[in-house]
Each structure stands twice: as structure tokens, then as C-alpha cells.
Protein backbone atom coordinates (compact mmCIF):
# COMPACT_ATOMS: atom_id res chain seq x y z
CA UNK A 1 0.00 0.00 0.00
CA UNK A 2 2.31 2.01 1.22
CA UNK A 3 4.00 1.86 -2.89
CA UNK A 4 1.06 2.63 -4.34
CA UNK A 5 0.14 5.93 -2.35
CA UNK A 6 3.82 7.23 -2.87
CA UNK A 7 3.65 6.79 -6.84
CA UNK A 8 0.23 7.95 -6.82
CA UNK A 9 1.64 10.76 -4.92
CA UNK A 10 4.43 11.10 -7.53
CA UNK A 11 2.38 10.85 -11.24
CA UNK A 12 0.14 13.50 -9.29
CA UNK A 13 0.06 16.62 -10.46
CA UNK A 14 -2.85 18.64 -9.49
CA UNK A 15 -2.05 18.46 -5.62
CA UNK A 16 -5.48 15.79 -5.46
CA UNK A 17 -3.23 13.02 -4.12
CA UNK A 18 -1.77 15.42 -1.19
CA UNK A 19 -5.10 17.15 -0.32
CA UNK A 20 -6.96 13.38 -0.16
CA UNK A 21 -3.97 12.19 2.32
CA UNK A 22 -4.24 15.55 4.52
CA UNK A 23 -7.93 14.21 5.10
CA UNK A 24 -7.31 10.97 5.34
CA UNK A 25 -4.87 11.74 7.69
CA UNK A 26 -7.36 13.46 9.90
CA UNK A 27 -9.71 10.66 9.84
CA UNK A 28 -6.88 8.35 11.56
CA UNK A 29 -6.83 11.06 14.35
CA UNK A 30 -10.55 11.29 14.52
CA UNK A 31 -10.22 7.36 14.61
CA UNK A 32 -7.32 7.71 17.64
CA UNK A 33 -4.89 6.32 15.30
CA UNK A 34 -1.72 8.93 15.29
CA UNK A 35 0.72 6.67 14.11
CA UNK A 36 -1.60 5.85 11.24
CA UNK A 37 -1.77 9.31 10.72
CA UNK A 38 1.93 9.85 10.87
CA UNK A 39 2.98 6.88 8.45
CA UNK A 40 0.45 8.54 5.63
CA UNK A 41 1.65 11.85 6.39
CA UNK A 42 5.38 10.55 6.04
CA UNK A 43 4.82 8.69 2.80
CA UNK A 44 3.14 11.67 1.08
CA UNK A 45 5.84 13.69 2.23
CA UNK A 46 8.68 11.67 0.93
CA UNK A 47 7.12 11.02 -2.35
CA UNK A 48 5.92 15.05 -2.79
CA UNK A 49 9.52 16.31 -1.57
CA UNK A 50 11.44 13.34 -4.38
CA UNK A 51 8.91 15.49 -7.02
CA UNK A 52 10.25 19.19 -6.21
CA UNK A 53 13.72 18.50 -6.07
């Protein structure tokens, strides 16, 4: 899974990908998951940062 978000996260280019995980990654703190929310955080991160450079 955690493949597929980063190259989804990497072909993206309209920010969709990043603004879905940002929720998404709310929803695991609603849920009382923070690590959740950290590893999808993380991975979009990596994968958005890879893109700029």
C-alpha cells in the first residue's frame, strides 16, 4: 500500500493526491490512530519532496 500511495503521490500533479492524504490523515486522528496518521503523512511527504527537487 504504502507503494502505491507514494507513486500515486508522484504521477500527481494537481495536488489531489496530497489534499486526499491531509484528510485521510485526519480521519486516523478522529479514529485515535496517530501513528496511522503519521505513516500517511510521512509517505506523502517523501514522495511530494522526491517530485520538487
Amino acid at each position: 500500500m504504502r507503494n502505491f500511495i507514494g507513486w500515486l503521490t508522484k504521477i500527481d500533479k494537481t495536488g489531489f493526491v496530497k489534499k486526499a492524504g491531509e484528510k485521510a490523515s485526519g480521519l486516523y486522528e478522529w479514529a485515535g490512530d496517530p501513528k496511522g496518521a503519521e505513516k500517511l503523512e510521512a509517505i506523502i511527504e517523501e514522495n511530494t519532496q522526491t517530485d520538487e527537487d
